[in-house]
C-alpha atoms as a PDB file:
ATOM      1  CA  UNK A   1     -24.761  -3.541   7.897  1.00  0.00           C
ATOM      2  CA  UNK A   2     -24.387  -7.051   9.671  1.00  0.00           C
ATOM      3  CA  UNK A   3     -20.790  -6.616   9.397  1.00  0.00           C
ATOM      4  CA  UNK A   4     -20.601  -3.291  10.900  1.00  0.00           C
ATOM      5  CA  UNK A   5     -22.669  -4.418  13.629  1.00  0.00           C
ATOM      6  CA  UNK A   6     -20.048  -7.074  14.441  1.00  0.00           C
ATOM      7  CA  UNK A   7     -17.115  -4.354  14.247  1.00  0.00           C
ATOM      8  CA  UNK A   8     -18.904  -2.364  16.866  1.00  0.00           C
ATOM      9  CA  UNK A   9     -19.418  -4.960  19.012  1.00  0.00           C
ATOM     10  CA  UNK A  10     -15.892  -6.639  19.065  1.00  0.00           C
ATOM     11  CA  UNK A  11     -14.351  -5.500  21.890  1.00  0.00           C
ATOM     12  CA  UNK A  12     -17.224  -6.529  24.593  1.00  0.00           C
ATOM     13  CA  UNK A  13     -16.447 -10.184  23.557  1.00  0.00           C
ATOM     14  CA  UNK A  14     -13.480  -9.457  26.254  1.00  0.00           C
ATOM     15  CA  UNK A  15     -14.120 -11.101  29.447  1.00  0.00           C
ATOM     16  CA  UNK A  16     -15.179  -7.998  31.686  1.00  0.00           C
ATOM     17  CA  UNK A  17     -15.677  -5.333  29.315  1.00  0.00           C
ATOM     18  CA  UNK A  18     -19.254  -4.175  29.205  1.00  0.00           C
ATOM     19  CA  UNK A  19     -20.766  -1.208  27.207  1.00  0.00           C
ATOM     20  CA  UNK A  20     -19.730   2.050  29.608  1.00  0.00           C
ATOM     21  CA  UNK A  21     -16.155   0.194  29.500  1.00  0.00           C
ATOM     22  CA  UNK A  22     -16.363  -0.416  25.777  1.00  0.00           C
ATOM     23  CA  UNK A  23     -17.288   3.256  25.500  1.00  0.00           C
ATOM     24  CA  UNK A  24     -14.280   4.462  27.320  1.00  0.00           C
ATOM     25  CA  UNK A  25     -12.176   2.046  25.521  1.00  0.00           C
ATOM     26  CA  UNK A  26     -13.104   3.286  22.402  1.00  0.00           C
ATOM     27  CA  UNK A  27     -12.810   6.990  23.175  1.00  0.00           C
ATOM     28  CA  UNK A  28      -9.477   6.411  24.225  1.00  0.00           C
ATOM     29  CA  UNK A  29      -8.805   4.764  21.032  1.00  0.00           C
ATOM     30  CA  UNK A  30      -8.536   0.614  22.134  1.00  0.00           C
ATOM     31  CA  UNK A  31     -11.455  -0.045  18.847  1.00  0.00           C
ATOM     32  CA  UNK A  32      -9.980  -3.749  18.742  1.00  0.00           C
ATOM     33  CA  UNK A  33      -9.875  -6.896  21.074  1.00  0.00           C
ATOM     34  CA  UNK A  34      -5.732  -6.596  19.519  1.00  0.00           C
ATOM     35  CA  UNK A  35      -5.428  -2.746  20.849  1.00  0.00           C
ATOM     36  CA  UNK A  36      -6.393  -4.167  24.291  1.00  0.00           C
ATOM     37  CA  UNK A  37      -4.113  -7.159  24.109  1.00  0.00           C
ATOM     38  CA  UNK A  38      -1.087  -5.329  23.849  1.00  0.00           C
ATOM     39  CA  UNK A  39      -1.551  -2.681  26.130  1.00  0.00           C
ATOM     40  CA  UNK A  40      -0.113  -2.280  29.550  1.00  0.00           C
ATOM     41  CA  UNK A  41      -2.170  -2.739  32.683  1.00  0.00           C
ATOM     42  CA  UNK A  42      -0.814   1.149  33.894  1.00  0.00           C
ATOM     43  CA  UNK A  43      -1.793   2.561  30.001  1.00  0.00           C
ATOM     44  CA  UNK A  44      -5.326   0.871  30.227  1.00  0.00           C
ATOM     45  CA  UNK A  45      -6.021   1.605  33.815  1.00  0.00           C
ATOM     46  CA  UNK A  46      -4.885   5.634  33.390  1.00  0.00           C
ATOM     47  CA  UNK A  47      -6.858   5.833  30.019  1.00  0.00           C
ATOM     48  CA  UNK A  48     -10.064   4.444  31.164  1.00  0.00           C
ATOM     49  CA  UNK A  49     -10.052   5.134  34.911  1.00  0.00           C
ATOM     50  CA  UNK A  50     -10.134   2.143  36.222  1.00  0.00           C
ATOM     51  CA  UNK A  51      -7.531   0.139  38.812  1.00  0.00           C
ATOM     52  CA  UNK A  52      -4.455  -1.738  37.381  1.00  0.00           C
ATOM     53  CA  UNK A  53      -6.107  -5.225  38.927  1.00  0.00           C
ATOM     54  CA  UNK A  54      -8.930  -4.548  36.929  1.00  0.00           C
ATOM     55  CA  UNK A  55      -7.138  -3.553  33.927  1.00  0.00           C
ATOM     56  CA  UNK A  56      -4.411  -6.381  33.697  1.00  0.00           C
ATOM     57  CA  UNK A  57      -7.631  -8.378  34.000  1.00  0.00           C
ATOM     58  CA  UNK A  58      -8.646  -7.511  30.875  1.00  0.00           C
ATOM     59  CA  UNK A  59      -5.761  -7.524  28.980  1.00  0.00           C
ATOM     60  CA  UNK A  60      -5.219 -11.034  29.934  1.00  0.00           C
ATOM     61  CA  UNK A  61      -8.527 -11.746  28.570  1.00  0.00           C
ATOM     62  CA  UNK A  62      -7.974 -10.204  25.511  1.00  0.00           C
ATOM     63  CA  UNK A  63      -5.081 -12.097  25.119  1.00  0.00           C
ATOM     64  CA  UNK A  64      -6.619 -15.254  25.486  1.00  0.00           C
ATOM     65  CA  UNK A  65      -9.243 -14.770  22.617  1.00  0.00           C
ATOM     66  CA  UNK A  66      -6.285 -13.981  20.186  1.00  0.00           C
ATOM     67  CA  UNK A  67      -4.044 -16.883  22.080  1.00  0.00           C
ATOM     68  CA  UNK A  68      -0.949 -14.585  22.377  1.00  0.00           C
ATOM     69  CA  UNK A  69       1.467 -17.275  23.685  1.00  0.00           C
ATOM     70  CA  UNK A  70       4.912 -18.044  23.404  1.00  0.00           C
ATOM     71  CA  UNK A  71       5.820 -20.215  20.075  1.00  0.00           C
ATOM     72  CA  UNK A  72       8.544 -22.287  18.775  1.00  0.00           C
ATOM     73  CA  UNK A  73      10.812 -21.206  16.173  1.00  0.00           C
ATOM     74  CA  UNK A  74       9.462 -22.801  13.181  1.00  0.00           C
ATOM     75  CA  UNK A  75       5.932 -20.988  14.099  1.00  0.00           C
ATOM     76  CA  UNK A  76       7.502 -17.764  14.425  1.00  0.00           C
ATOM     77  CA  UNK A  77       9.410 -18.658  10.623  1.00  0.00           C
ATOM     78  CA  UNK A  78       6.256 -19.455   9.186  1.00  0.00           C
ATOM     79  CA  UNK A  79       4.591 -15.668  10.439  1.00  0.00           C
ATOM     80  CA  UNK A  80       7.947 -14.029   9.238  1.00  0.00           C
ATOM     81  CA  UNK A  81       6.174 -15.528   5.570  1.00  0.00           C
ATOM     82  CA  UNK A  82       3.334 -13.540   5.850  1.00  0.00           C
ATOM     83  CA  UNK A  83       5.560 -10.100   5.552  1.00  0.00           C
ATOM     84  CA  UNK A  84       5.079  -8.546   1.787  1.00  0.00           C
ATOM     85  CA  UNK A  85       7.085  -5.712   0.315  1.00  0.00           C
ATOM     86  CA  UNK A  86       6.076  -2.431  -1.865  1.00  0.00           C
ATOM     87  CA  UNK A  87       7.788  -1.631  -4.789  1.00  0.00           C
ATOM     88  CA  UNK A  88       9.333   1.943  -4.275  1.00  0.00           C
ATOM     89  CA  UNK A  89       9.533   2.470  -8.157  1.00  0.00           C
ATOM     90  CA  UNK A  90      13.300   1.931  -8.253  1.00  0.00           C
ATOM     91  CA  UNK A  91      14.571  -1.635  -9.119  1.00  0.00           C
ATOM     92  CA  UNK A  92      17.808  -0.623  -7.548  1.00  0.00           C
ATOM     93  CA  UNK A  93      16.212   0.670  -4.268  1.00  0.00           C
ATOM     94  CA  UNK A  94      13.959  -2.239  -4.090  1.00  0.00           C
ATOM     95  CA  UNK A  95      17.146  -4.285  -4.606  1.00  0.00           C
ATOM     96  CA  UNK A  96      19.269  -3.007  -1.624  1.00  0.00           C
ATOM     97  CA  UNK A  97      15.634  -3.302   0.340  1.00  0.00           C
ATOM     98  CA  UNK A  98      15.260  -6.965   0.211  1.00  0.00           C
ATOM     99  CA  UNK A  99      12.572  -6.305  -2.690  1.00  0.00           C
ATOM    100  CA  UNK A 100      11.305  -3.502  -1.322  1.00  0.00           C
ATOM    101  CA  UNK A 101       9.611  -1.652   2.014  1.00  0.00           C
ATOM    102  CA  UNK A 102       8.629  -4.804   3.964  1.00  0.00           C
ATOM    103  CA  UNK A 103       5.456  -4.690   6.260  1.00  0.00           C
ATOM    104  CA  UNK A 104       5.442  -5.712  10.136  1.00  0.00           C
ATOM    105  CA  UNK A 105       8.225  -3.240  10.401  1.00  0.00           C
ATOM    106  CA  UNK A 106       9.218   0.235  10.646  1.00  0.00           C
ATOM    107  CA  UNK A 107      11.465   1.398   7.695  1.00  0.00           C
ATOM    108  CA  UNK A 108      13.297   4.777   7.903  1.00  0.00           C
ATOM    109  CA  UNK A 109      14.535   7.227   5.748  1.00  0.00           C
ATOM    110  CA  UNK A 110      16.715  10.062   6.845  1.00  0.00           C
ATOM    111  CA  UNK A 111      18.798  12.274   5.683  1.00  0.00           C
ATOM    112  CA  UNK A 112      19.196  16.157   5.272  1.00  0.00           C
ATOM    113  CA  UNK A 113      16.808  18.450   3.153  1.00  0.00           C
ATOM    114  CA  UNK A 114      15.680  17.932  -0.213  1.00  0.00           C
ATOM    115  CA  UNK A 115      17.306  14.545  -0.008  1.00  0.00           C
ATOM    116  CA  UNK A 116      13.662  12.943  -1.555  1.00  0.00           C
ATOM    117  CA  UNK A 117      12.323  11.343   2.303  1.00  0.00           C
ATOM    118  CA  UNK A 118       9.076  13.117   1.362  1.00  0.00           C
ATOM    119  CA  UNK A 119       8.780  12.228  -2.131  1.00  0.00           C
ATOM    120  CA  UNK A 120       9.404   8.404  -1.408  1.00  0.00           C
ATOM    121  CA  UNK A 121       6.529   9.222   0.824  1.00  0.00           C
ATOM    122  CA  UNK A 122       4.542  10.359  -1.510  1.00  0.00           C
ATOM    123  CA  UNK A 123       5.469   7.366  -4.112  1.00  0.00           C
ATOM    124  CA  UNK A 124       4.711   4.577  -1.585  1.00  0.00           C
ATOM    125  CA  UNK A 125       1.408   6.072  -0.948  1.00  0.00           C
ATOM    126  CA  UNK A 126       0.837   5.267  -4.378  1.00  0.00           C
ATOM    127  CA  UNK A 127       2.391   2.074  -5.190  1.00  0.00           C
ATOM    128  CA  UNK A 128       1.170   0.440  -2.281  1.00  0.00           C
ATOM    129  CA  UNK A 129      -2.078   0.808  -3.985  1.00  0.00           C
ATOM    130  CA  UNK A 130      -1.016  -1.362  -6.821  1.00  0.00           C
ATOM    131  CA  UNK A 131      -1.723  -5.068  -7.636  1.00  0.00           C
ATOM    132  CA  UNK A 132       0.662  -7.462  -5.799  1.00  0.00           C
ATOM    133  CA  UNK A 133       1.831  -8.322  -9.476  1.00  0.00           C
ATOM    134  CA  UNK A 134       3.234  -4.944  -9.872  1.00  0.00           C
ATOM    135  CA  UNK A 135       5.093  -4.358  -6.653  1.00  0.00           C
ATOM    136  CA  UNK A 136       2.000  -3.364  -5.006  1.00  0.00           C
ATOM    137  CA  UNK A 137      -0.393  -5.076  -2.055  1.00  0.00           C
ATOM    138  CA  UNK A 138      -3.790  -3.288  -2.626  1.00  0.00           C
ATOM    139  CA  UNK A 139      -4.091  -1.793   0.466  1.00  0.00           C
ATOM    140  CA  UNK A 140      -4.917   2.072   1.848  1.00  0.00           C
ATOM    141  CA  UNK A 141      -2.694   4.251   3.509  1.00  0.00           C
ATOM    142  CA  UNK A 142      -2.615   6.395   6.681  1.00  0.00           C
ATOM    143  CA  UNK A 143      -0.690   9.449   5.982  1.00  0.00           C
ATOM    144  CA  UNK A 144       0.626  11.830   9.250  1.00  0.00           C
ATOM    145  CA  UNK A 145       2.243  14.452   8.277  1.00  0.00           C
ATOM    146  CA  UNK A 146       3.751  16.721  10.899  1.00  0.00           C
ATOM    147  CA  UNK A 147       5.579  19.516   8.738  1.00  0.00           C
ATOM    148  CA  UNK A 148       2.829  20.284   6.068  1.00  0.00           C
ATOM    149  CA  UNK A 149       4.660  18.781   3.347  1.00  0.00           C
ATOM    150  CA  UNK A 150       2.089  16.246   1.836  1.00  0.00           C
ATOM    151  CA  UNK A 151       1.031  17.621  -1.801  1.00  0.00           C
ATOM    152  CA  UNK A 152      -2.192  15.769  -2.932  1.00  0.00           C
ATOM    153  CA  UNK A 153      -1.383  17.206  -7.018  1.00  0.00           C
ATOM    154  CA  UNK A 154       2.031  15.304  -6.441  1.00  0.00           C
ATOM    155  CA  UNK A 155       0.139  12.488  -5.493  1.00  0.00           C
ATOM    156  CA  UNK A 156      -2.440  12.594  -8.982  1.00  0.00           C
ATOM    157  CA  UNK A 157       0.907  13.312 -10.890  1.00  0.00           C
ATOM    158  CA  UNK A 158       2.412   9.598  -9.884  1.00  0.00           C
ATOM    159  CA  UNK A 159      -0.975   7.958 -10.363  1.00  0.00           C
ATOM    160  CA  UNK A 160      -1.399   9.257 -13.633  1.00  0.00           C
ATOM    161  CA  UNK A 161       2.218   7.953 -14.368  1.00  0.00           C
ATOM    162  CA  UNK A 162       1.011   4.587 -13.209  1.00  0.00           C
ATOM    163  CA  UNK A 163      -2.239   4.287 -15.509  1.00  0.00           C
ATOM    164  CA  UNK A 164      -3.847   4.502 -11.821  1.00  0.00           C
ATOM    165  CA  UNK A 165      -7.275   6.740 -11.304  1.00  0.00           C
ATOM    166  CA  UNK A 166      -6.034   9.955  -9.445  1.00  0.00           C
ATOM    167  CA  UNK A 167      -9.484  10.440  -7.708  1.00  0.00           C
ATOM    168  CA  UNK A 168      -9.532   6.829  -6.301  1.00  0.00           C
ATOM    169  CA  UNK A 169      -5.686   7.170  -5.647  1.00  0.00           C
ATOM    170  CA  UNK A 170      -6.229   9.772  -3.483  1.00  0.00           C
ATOM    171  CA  UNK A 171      -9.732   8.638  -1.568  1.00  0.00           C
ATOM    172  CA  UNK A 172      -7.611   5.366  -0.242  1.00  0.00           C
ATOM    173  CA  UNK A 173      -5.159   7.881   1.377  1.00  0.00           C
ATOM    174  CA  UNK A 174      -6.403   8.756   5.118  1.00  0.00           C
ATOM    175  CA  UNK A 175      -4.354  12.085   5.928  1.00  0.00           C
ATOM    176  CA  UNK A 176      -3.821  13.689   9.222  1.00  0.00           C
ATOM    177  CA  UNK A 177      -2.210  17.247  10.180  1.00  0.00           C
ATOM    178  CA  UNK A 178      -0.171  16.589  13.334  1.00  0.00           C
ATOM    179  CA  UNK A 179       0.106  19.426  15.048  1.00  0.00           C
ATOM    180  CA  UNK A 180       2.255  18.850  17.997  1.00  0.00           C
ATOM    181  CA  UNK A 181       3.516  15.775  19.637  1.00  0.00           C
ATOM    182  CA  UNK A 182       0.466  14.994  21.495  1.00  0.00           C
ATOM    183  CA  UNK A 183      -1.443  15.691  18.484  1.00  0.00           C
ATOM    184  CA  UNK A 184       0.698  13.152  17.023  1.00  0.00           C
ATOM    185  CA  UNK A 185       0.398  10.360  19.473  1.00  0.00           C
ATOM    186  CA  UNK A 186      -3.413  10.878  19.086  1.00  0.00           C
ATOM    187  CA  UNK A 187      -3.883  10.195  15.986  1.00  0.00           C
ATOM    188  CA  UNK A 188      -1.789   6.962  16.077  1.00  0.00           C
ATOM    189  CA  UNK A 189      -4.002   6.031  19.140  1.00  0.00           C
ATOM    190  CA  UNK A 190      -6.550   6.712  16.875  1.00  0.00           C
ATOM    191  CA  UNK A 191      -5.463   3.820  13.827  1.00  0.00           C
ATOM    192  CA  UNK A 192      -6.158   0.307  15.107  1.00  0.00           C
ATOM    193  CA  UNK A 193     -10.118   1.006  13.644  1.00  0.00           C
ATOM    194  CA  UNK A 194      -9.064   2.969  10.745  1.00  0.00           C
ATOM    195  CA  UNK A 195      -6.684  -0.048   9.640  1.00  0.00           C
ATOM    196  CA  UNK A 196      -9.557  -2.627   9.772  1.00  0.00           C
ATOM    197  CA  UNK A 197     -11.765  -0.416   8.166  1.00  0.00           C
ATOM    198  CA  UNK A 198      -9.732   0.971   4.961  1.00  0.00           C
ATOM    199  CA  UNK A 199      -7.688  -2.174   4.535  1.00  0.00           C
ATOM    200  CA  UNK A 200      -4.474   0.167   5.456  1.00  0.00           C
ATOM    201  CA  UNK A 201      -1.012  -1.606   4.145  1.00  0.00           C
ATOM    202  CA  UNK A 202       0.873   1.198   4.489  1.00  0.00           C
ATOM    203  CA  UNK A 203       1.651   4.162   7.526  1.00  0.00           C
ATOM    204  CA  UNK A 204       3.841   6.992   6.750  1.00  0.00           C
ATOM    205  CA  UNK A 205       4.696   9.340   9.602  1.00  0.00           C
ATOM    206  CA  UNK A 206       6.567  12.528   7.854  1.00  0.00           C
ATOM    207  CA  UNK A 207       8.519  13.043  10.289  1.00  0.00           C
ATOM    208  CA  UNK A 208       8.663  11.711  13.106  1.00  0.00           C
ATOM    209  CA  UNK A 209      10.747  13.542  15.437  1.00  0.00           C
ATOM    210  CA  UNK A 210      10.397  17.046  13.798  1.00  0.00           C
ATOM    211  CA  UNK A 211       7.554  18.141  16.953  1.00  0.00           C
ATOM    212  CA  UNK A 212       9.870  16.675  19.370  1.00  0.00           C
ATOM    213  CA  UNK A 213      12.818  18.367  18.427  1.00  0.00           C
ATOM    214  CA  UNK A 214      11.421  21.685  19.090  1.00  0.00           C
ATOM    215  CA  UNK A 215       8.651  20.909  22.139  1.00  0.00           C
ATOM    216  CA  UNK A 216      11.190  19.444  23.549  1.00  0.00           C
ATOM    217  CA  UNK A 217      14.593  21.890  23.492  1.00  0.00           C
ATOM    218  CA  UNK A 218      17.561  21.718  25.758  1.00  0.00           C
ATOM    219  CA  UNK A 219      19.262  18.532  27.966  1.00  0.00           C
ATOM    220  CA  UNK A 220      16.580  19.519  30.680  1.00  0.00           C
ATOM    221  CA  UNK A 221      13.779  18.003  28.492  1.00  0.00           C
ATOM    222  CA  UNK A 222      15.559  15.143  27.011  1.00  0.00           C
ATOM    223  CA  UNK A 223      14.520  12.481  29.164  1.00  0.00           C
ATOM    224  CA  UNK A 224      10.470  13.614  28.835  1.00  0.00           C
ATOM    225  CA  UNK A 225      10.933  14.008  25.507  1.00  0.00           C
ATOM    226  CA  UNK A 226      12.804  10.575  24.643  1.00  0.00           C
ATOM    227  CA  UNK A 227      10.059   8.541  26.603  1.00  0.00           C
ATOM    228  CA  UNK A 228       7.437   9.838  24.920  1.00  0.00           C
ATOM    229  CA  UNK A 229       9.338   9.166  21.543  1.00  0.00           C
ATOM    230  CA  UNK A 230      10.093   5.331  22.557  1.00  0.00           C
ATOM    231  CA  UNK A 231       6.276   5.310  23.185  1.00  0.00           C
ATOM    232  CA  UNK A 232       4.997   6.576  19.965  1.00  0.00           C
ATOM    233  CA  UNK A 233       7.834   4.163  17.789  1.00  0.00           C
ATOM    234  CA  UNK A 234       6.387   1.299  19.948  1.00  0.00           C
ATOM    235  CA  UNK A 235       3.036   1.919  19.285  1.00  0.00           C
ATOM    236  CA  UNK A 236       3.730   2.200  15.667  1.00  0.00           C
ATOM    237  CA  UNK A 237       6.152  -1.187  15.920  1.00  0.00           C
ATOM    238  CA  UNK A 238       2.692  -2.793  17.493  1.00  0.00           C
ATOM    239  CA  UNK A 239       0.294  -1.802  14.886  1.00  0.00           C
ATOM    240  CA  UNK A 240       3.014  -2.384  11.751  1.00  0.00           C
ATOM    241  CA  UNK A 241       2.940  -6.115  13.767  1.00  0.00           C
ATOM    242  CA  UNK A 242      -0.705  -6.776  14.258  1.00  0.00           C
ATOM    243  CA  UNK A 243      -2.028  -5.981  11.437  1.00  0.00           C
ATOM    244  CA  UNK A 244       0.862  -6.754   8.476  1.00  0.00           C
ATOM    245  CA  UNK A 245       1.490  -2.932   7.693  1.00  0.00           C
ATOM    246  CA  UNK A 246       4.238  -1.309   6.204  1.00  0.00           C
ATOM    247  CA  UNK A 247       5.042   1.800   8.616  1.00  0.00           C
ATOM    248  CA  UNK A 248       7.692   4.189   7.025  1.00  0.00           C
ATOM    249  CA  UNK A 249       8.790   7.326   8.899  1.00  0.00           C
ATOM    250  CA  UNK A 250      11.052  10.432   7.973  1.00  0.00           C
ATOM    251  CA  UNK A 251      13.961  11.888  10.089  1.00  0.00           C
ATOM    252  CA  UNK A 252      15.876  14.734  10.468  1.00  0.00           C
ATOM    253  CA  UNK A 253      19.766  14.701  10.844  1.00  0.00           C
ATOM    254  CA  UNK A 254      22.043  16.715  13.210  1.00  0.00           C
ATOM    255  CA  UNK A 255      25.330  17.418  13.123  1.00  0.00           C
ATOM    256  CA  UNK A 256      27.912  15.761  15.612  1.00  0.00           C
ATOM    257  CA  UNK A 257      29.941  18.421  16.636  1.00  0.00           C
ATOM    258  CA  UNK A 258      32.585  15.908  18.648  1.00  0.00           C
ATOM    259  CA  UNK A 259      33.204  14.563  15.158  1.00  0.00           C
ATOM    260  CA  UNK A 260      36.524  15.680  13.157  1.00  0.00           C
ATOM    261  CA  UNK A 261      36.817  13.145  10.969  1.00  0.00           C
ATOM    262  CA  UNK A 262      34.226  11.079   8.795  1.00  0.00           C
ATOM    263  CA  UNK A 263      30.571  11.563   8.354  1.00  0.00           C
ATOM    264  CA  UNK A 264      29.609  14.075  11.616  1.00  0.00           C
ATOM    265  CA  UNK A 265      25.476  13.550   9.834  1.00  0.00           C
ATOM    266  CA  UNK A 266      23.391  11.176  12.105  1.00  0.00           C
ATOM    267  CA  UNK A 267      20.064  11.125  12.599  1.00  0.00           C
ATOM    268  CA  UNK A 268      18.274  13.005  15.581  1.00  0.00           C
ATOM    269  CA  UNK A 269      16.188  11.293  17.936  1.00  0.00           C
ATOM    270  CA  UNK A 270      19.655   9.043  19.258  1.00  0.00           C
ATOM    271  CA  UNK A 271      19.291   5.341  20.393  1.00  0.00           C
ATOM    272  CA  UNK A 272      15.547   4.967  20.681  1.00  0.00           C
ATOM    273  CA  UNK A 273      15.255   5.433  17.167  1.00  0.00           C
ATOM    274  CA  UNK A 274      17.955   3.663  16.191  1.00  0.00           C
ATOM    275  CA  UNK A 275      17.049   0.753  18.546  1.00  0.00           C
ATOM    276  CA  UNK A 276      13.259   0.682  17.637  1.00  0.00           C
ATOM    277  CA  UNK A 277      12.607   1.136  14.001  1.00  0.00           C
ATOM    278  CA  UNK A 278      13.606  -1.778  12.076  1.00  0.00           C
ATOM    279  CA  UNK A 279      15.461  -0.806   8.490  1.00  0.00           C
ATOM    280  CA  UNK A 280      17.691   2.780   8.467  1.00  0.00           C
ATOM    281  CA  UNK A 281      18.115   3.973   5.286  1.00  0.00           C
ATOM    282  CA  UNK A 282      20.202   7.273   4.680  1.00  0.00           C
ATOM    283  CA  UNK A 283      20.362   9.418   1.519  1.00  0.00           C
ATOM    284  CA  UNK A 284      21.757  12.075  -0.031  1.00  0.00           C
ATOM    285  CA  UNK A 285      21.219  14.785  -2.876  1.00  0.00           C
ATOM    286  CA  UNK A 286      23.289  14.357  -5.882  1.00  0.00           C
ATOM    287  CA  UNK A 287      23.532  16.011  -9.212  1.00  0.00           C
ATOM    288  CA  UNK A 288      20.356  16.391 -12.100  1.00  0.00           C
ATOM    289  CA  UNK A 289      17.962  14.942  -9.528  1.00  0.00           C
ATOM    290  CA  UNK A 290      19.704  11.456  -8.235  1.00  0.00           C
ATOM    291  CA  UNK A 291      20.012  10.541  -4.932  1.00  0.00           C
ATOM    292  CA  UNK A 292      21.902   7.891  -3.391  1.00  0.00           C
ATOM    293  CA  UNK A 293      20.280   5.495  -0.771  1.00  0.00           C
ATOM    294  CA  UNK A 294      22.125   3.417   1.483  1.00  0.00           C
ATOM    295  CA  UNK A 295      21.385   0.696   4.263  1.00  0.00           C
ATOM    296  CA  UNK A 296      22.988   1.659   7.463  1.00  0.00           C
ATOM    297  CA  UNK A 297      21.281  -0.730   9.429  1.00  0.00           C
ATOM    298  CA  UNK A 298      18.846  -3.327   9.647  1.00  0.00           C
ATOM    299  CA  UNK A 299      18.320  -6.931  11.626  1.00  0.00           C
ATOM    300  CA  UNK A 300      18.430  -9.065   7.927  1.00  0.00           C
ATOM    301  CA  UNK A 301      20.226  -6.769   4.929  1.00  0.00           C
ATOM    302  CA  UNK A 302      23.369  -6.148   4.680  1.00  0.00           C
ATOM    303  CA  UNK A 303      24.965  -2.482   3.945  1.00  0.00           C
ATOM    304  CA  UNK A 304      24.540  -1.755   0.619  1.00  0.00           C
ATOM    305  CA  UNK A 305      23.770   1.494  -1.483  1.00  0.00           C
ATOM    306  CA  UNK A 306      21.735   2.518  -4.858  1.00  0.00           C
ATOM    307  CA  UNK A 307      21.151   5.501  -6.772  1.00  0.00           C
ATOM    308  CA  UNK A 308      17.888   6.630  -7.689  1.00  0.00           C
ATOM    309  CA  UNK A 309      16.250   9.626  -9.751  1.00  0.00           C
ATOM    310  CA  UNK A 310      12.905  11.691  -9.076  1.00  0.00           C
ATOM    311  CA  UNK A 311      11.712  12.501 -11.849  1.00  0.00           C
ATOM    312  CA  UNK A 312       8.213  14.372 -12.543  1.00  0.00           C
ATOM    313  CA  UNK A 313       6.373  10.768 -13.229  1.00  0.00           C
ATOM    314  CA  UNK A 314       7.871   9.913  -9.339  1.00  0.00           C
ATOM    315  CA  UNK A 315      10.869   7.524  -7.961  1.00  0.00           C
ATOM    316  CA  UNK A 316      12.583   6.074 -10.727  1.00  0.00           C
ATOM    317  CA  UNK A 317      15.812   4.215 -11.785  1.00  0.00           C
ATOM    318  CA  UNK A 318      18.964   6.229 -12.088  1.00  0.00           C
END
């Protein structure tokens, strides 16, 4: 009880944040003194109604309990350590991955339908829950899915396979029906407390872009809809950062129709996406259930590609 109690009150230990601010705060999803910190003065003020002076204020004192200053090199080297990885039941995928999906980034998987994005989904939510000695880090798992497509009995079905309790499997997966786009952005204003609270390691937004795409229709809507999409990716690039998560989205692909020669497959959602989330990976369907996976871009792994099976036990080796 004594620890909830400090929970609760975290946020008014910011310089100028008393309980009707804390109140608004929280119902406007800013449960955590790091929420605050990295918010912008116009965000804060708009949410809570209060002036940008005031605001900026306390985001400045936020930032001073948590000491977000600039730092040298080796500092930053020695925070890159704390990053894990999550087995994604393929030695091969895990190979071209670095050792797997890495946390304090956004990893993404796109490619067209039936291609397995879902079902690596549905595998990570699983493994993730695994001791760190089997690929795993222990941790719970936010799930938003935005087409319908999560399966809980898939979900028991890889446990099982993995000597892992189905029933606790599936009570350390938080899932949320997105709806539409603001629906969407909700809910990930809604994580910061759910994080500290279920020991999340692990995000999955499946997918990402799919409300956009059609709230959104037409060249007349593309700028509206591309700023809230650079929002959303940047709120989940915050969170993966804060608090050492894994976040792995889904994305559709379009069809270039410019292109004559080559691949004319990209994914949709253009150059925010592709300049926000951290590790693209793009796969296809081939025969008796593989797939092939390969790195198309990423700040530390070089191109590379692996084959893969799903099988009914989950994501296995080829």
């Amino acid at each position: 009880m004594e620890q909830e109690t400090e929970k609760v009150s975290e946020i008014e230990k910011i310089k100028g944040v008393g309980p009707a601010i804390a109140s608004k705060l929280r119902e406007n999803g800013y449960t955590t003194i790091e929420s605050v910190a990295v918010a912008t003065a116009t965000e804060l003020a708009s949410a809570i109604d209060i002036s940008e002076t005031t605001a900026n204020k306390i985001i400045k004192a936020a930032q001073s309990l948590l000491k977000i200053k600039f730092m040298t090199a080796k500092e930053l080297f020695d925070k890159i350590k704390e990053i894990s990885k999550i087995t994604t039941g393929s030695r091969e995928l895990d190979r071209i991955l670095g050792g797997g999906i890495e946390t304090k980034g956004i990893t993404e998987f796109f490619g067209e339908y039936a291609t397995g994005k879902t079902q690596i989904c549905h595998q990570l939510s699983v493994n993730v829950q695994l001791e760190r000695e089997r690929g795993g880090l222990e941790g719970g798992v936010i799930y938003i899915d935005t087409e319908g497509t999560f399966r809980p009995d898939r979900i028991e079905h890889m446990a099982k396979a993995l000597d892992l309790d189905p029933d606790r499997v599936l009570s350390n997966i938080i899932y949320g029906r997105a709806y539409s786009t603001d629906h969407q952005l909700f809910l990930v204003k809604k994580l910061d407390e759910i994080i500290v609270k279920n020991n999340v390691k692990l995000i999955v937004v499946d997918s990402v872009v799919s409300h956009f795409r059609s709230e959104f229709p037409g060249r007349e809507s593309l700028v509206k809809r591309q700023q809230k999409l650079n929002k959303h990716l940047h709120d989940l690039l915050r969170i993966s950062d804060i608090y050492n998560c894994a976040v792995v989205v889904t994305n559709q692909v379009i069809a270039r129709p410019d292109v004559f020669y080559g691949n004319p497959i990209i994914a949709a959602g253009g150059n925010i996406v592709a300049h926000t989330v951290t590790t693209r990976v793009f796969l296809k369907r081939g025969k008796n259930n593989i797939r092939n996976a390969k790195i198309v871009d990423s700040p530390c792994l070089p191109s590379d590609e692996a084959e893969f099976r799903i099988t009914e036990d989950g994501i296995q080796d080829s």
